[in-house]
PDB file of N, CA and C in Angstrom:
ATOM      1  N   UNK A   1       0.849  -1.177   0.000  1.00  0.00           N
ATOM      2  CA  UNK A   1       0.000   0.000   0.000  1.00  0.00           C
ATOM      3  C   UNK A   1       0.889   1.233   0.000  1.00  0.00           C
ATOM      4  N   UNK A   2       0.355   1.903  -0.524  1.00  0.00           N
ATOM      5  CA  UNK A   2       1.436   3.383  -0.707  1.00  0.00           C
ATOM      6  C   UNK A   2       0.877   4.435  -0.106  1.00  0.00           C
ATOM      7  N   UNK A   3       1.523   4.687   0.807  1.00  0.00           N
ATOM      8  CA  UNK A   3       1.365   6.230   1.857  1.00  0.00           C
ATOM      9  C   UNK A   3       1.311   7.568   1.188  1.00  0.00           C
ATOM     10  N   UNK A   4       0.199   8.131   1.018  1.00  0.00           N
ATOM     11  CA  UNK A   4      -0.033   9.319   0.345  1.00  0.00           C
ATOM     12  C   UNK A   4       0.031  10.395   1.359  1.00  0.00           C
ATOM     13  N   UNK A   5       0.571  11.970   0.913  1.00  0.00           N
ATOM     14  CA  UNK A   5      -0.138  13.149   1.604  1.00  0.00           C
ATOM     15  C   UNK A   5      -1.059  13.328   2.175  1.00  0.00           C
ATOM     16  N   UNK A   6      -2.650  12.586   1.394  1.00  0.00           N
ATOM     17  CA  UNK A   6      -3.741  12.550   1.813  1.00  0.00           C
ATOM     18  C   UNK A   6      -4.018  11.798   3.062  1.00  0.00           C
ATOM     19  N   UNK A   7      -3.166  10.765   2.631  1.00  0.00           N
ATOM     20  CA  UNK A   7      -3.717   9.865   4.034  1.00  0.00           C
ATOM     21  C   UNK A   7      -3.115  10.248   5.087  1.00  0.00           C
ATOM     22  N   UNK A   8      -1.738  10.926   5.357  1.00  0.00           N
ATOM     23  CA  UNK A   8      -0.988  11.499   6.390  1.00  0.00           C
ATOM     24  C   UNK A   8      -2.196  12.957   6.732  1.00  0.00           C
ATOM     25  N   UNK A   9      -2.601  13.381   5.557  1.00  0.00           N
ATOM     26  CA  UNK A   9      -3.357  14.246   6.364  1.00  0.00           C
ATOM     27  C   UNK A   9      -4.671  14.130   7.105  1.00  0.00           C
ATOM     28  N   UNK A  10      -5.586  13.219   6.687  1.00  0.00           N
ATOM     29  CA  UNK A  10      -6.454  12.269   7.059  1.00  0.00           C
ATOM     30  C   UNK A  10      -6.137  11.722   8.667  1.00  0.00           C
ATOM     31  N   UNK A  11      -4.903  11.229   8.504  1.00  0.00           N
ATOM     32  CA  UNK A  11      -4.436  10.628   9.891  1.00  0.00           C
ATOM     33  C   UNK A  11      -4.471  12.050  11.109  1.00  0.00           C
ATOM     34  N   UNK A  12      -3.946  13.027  10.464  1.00  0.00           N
ATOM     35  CA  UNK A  12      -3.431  14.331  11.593  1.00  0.00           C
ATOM     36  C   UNK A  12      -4.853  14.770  11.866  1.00  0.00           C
ATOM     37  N   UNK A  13      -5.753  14.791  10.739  1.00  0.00           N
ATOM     38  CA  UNK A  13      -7.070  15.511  11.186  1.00  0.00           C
ATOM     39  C   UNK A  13      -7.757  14.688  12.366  1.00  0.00           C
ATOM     40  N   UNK A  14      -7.719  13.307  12.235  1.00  0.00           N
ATOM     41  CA  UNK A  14      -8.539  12.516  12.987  1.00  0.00           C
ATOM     42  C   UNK A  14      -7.754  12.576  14.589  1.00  0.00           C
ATOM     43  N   UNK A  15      -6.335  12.786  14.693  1.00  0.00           N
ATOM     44  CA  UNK A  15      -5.304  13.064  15.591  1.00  0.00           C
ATOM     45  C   UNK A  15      -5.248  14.389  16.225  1.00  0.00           C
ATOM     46  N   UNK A  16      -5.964  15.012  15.547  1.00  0.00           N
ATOM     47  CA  UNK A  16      -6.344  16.476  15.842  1.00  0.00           C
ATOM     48  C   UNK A  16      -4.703  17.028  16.067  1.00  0.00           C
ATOM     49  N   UNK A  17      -4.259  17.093  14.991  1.00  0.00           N
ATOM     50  CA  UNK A  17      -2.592  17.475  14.795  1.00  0.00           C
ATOM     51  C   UNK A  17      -2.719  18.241  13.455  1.00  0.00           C
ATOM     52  N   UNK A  18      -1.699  19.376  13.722  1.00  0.00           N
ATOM     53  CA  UNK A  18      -1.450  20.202  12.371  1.00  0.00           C
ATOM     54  C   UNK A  18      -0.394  20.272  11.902  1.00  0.00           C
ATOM     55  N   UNK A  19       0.004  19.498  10.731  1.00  0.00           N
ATOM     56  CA  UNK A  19       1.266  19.486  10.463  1.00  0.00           C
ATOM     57  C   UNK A  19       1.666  20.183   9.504  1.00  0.00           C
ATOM     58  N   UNK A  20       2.952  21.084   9.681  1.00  0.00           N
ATOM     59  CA  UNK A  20       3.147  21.489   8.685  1.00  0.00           C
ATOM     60  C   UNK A  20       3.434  20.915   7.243  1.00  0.00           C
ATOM     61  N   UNK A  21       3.622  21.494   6.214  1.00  0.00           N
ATOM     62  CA  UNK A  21       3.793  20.486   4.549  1.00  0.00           C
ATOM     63  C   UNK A  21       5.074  19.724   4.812  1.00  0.00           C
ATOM     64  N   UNK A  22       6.588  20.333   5.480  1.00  0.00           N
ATOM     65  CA  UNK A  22       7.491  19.929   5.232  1.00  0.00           C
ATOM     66  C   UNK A  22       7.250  18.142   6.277  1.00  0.00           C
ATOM     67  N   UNK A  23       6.871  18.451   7.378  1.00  0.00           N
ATOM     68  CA  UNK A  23       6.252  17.382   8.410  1.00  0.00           C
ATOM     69  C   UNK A  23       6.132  16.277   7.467  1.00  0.00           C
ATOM     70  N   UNK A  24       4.535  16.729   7.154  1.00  0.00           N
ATOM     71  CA  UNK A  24       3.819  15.974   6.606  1.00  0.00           C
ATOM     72  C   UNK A  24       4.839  15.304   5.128  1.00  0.00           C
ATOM     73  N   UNK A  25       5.401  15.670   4.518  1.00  0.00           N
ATOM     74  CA  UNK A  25       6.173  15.061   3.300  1.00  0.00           C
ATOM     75  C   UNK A  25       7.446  13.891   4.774  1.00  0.00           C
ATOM     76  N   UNK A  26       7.775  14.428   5.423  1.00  0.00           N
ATOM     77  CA  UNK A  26       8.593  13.020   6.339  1.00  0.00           C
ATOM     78  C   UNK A  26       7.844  11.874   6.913  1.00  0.00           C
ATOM     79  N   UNK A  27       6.381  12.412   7.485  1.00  0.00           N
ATOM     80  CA  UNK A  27       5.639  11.397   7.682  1.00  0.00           C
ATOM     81  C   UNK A  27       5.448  10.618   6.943  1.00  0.00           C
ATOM     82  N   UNK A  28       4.989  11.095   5.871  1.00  0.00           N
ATOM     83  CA  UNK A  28       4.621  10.073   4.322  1.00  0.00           C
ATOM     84  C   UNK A  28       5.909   8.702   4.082  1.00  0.00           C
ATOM     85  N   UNK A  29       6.927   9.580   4.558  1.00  0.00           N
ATOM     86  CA  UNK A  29       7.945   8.606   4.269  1.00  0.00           C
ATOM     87  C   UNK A  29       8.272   7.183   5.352  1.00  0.00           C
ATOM     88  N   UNK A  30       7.973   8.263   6.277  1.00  0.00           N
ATOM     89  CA  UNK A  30       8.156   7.186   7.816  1.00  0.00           C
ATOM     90  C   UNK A  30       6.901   6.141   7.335  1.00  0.00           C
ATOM     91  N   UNK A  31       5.930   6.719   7.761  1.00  0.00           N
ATOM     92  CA  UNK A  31       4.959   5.748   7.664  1.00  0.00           C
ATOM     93  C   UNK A  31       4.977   4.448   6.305  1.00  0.00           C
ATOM     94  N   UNK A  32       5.347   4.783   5.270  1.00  0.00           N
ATOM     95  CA  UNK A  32       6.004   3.925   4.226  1.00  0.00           C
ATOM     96  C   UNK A  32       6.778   3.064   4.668  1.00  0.00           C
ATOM     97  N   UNK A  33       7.968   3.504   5.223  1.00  0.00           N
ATOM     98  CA  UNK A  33       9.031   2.194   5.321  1.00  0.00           C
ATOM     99  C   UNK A  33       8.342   1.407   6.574  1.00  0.00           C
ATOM    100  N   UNK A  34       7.193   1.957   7.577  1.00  0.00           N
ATOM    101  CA  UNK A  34       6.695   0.923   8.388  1.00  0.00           C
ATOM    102  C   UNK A  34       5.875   0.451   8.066  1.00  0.00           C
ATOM    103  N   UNK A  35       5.160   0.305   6.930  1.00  0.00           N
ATOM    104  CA  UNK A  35       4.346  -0.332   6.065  1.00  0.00           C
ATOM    105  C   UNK A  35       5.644  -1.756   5.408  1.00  0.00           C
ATOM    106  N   UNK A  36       6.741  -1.315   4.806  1.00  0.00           N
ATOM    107  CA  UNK A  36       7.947  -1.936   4.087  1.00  0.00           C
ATOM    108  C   UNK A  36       7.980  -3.145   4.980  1.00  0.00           C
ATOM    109  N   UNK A  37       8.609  -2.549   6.576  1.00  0.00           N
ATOM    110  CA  UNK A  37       8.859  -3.029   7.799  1.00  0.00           C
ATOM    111  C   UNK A  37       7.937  -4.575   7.836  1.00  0.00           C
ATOM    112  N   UNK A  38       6.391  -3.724   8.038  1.00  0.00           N
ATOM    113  CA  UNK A  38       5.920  -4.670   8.031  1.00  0.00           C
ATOM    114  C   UNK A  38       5.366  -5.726   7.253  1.00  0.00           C
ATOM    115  N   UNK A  39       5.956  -5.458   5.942  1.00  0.00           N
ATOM    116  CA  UNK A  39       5.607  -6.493   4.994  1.00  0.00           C
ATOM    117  C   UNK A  39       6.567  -7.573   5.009  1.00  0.00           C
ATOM    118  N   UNK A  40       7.796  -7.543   5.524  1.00  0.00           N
ATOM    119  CA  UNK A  40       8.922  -8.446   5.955  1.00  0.00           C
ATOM    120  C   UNK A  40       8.420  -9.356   7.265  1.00  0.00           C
ATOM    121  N   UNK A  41       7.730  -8.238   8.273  1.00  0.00           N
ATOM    122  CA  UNK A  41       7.528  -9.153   9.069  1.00  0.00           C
ATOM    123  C   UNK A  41       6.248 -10.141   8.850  1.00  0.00           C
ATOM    124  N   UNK A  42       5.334  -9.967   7.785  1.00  0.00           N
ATOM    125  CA  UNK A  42       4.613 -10.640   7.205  1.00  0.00           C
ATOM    126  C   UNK A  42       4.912 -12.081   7.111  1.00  0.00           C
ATOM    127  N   UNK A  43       6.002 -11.904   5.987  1.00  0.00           N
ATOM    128  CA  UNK A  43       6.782 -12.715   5.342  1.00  0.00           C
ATOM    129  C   UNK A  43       7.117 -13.709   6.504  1.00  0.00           C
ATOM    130  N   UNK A  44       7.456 -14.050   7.358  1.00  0.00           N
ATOM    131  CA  UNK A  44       8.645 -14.642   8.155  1.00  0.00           C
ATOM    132  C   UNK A  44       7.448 -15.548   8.461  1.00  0.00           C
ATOM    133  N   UNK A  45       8.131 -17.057   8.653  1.00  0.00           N
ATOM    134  CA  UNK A  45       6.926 -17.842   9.352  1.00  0.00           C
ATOM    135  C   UNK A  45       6.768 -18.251  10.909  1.00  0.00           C
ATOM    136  N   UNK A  46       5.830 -18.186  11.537  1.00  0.00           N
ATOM    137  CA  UNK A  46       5.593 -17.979  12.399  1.00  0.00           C
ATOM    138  C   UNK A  46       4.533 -19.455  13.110  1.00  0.00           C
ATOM    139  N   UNK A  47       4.684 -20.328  12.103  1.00  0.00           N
ATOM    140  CA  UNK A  47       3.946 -21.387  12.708  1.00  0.00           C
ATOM    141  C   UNK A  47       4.313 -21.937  13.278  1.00  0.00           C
ATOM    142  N   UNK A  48       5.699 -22.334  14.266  1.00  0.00           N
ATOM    143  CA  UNK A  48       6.173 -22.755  15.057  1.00  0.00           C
ATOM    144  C   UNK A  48       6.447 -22.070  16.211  1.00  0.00           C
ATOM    145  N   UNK A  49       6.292 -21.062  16.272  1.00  0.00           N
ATOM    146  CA  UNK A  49       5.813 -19.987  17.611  1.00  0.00           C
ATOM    147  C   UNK A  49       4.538 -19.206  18.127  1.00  0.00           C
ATOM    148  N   UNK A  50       5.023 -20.337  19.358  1.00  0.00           N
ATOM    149  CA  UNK A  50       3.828 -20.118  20.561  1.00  0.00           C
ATOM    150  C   UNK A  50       3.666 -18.992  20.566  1.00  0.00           C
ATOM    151  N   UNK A  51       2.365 -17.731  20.848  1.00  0.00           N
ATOM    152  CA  UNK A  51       1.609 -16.963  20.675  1.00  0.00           C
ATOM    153  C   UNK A  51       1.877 -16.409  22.156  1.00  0.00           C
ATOM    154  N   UNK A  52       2.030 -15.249  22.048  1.00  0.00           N
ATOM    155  CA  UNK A  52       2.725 -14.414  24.014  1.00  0.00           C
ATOM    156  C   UNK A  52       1.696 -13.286  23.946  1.00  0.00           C
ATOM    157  N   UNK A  53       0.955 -12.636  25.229  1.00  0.00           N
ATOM    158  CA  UNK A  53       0.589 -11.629  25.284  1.00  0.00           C
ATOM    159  C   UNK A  53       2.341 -10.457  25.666  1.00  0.00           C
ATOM    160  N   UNK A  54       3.167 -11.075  26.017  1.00  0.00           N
ATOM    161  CA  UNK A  54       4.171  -9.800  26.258  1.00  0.00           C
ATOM    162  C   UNK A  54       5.771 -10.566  25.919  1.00  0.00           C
ATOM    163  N   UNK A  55       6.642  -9.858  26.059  1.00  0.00           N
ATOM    164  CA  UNK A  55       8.384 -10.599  25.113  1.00  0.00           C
ATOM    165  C   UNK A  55       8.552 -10.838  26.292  1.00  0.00           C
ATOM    166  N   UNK A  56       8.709 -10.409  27.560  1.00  0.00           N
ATOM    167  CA  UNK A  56       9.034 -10.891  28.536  1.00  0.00           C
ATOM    168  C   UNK A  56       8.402 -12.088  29.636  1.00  0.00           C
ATOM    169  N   UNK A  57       8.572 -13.145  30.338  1.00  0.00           N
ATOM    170  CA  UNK A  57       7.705 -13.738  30.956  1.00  0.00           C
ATOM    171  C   UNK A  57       7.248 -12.928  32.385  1.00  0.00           C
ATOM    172  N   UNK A  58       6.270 -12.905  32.489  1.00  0.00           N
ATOM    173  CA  UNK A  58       5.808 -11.968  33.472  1.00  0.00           C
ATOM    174  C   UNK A  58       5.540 -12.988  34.936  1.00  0.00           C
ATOM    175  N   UNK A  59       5.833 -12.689  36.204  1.00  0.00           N
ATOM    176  CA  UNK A  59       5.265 -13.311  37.018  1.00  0.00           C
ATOM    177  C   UNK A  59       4.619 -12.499  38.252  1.00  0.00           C
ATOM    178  N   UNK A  60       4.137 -12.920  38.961  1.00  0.00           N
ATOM    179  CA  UNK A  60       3.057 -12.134  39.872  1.00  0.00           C
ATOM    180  C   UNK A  60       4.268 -11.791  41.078  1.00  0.00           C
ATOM    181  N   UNK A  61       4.393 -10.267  41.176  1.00  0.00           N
ATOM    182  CA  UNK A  61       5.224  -9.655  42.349  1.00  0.00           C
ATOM    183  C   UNK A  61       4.746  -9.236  43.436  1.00  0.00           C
ATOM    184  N   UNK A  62       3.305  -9.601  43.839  1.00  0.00           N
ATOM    185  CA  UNK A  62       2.626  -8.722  44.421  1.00  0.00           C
ATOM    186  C   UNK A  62       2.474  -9.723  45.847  1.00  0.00           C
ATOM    187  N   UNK A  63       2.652  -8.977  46.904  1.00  0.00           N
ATOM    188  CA  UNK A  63       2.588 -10.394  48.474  1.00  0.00           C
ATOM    189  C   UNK A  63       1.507 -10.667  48.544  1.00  0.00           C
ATOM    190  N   UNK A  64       0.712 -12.246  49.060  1.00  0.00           N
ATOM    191  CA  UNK A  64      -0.287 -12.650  48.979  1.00  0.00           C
ATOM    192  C   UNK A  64      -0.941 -11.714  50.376  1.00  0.00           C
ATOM    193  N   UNK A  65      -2.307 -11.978  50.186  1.00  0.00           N
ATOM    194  CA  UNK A  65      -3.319 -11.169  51.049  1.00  0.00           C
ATOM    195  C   UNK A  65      -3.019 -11.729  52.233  1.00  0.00           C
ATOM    196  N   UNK A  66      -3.199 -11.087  53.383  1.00  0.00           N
ATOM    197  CA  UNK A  66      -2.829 -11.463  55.370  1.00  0.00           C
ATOM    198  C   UNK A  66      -4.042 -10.795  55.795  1.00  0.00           C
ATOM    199  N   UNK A  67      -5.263 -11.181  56.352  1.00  0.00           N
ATOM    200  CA  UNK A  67      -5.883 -10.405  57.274  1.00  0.00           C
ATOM    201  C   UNK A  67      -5.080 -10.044  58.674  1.00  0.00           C
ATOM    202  N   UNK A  68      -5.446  -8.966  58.939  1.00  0.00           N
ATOM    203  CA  UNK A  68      -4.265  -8.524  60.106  1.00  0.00           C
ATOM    204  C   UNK A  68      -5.508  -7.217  61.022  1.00  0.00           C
ATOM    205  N   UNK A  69      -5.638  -7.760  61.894  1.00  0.00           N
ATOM    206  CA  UNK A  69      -6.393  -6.405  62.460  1.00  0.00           C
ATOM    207  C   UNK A  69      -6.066  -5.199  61.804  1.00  0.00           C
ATOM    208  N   UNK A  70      -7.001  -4.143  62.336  1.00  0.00           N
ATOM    209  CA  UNK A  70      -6.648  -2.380  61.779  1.00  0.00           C
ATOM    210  C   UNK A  70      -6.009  -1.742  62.905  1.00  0.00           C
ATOM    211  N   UNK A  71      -6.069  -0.539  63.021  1.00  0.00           N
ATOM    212  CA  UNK A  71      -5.936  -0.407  64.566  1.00  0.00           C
ATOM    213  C   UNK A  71      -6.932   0.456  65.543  1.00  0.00           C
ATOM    214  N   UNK A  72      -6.479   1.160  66.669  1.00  0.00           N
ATOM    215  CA  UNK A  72      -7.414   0.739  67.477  1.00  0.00           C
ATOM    216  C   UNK A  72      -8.068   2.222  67.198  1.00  0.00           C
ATOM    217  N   UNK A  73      -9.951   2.247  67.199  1.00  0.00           N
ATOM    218  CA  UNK A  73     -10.305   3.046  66.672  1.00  0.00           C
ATOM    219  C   UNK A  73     -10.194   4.554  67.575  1.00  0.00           C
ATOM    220  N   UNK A  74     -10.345   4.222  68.599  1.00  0.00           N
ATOM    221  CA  UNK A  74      -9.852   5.147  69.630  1.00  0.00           C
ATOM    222  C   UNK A  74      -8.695   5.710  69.249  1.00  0.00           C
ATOM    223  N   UNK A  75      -7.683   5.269  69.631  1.00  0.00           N
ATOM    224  CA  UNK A  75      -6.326   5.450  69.686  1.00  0.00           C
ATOM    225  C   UNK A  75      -6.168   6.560  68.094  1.00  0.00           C
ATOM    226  N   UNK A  76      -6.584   5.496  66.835  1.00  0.00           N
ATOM    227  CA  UNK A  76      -6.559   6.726  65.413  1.00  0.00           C
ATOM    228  C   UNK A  76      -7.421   8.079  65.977  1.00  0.00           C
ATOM    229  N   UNK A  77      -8.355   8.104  66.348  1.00  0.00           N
ATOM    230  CA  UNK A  77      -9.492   9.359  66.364  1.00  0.00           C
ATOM    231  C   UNK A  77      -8.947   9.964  67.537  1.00  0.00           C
ATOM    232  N   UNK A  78      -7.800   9.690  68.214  1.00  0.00           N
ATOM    233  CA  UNK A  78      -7.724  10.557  69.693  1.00  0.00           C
ATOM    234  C   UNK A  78      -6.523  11.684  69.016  1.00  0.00           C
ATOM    235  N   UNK A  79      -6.191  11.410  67.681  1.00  0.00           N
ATOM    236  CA  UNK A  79      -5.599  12.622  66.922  1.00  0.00           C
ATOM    237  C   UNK A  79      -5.797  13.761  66.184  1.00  0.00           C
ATOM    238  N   UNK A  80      -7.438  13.579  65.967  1.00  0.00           N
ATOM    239  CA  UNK A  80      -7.976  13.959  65.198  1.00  0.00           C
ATOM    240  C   UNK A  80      -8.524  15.435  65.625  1.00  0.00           C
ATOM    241  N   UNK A  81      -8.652  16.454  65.164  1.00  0.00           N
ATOM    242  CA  UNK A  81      -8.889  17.746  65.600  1.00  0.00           C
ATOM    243  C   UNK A  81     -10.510  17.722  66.146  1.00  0.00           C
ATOM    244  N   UNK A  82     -11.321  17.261  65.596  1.00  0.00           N
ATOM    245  CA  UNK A  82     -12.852  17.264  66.061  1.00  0.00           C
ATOM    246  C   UNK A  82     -13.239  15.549  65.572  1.00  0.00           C
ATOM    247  N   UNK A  83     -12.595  14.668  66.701  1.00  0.00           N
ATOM    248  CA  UNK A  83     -13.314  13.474  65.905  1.00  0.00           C
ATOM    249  C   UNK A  83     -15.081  13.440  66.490  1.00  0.00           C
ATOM    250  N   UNK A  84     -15.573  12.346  65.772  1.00  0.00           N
ATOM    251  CA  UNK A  84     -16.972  12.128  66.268  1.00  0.00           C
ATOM    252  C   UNK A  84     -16.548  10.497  66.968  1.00  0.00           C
ATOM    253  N   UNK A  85     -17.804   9.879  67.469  1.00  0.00           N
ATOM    254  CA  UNK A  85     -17.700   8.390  68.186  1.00  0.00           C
ATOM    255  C   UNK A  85     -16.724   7.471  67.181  1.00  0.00           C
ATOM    256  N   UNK A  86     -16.942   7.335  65.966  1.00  0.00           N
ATOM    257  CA  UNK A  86     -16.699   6.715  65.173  1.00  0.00           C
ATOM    258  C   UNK A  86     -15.722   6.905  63.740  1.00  0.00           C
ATOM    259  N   UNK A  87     -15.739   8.417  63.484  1.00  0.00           N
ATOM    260  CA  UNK A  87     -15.096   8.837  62.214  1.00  0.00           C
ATOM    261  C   UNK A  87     -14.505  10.490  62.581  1.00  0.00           C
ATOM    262  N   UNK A  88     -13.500  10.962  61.504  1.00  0.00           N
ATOM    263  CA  UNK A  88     -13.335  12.290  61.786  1.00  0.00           C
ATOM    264  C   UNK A  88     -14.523  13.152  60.622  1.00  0.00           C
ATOM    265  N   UNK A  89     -14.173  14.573  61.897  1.00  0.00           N
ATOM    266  CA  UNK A  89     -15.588  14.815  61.007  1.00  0.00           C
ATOM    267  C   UNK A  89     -14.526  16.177  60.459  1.00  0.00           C
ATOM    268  N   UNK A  90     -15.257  16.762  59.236  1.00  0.00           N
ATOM    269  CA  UNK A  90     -14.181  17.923  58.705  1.00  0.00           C
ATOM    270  C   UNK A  90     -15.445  18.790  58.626  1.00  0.00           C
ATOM    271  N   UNK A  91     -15.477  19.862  58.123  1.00  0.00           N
ATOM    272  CA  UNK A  91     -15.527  20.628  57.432  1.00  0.00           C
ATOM    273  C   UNK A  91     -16.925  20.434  56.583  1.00  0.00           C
ATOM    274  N   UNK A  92     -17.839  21.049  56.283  1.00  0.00           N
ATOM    275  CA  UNK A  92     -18.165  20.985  54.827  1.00  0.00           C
ATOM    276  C   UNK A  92     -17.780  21.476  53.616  1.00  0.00           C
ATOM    277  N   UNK A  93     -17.677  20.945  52.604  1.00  0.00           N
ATOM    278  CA  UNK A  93     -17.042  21.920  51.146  1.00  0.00           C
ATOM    279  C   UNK A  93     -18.092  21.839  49.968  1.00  0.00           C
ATOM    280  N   UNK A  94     -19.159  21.176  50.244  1.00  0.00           N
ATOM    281  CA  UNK A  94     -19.959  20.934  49.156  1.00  0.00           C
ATOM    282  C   UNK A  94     -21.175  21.838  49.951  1.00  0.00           C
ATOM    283  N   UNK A  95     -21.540  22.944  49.183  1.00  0.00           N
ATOM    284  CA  UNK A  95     -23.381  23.447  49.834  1.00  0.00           C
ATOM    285  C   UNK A  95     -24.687  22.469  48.784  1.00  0.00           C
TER     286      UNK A  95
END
């Protein structure tokens, strides 16, 4: 497929980008050889490789869940500038 002016400009309008002419004549070109690019990688066969969502193998880093008490509700609210029985109370900001 061959990368036209039009379609680089087509692309910027929908991108809501204004490119200038000189731009737009390098885009035309870029976007071409990654069209080229990807007609090579077309080419190459690929039926002997397993299918990856990512190049790297990913594994789970995250520490498993611990229920663990909170703390003590007193003790948090005895810092608090105006607590109530149960929660701090602020301010209103919404009328």
């Amino acid at each position: 497929m061959k990368i036209t002016e039009e379609m680089v400009e087509y692309v910027s309008i929908l991108s809501r980008l204004k490119l200038p002419q000189e731009e737009k004549e390098r885009m035309t070109g870029e976007l071409e050889q990654i069209l080229v690019y990807m007609d090579v990688l077309d080419g190459l066969d690929t039926s002997g490789v397993e299918p990856m969502s990512h190049v790297f193998p990913l594994k789970n880093v995250l520490r498993s869940d611990e229920v663990v008490p909170s703390g003590d509700r007193a003790a948090l609210l005895s810092n608090a500038p105006l607590p109530d029985e149960e929660a701090f109370l602020v301010p209103k900001t919404v009328e």
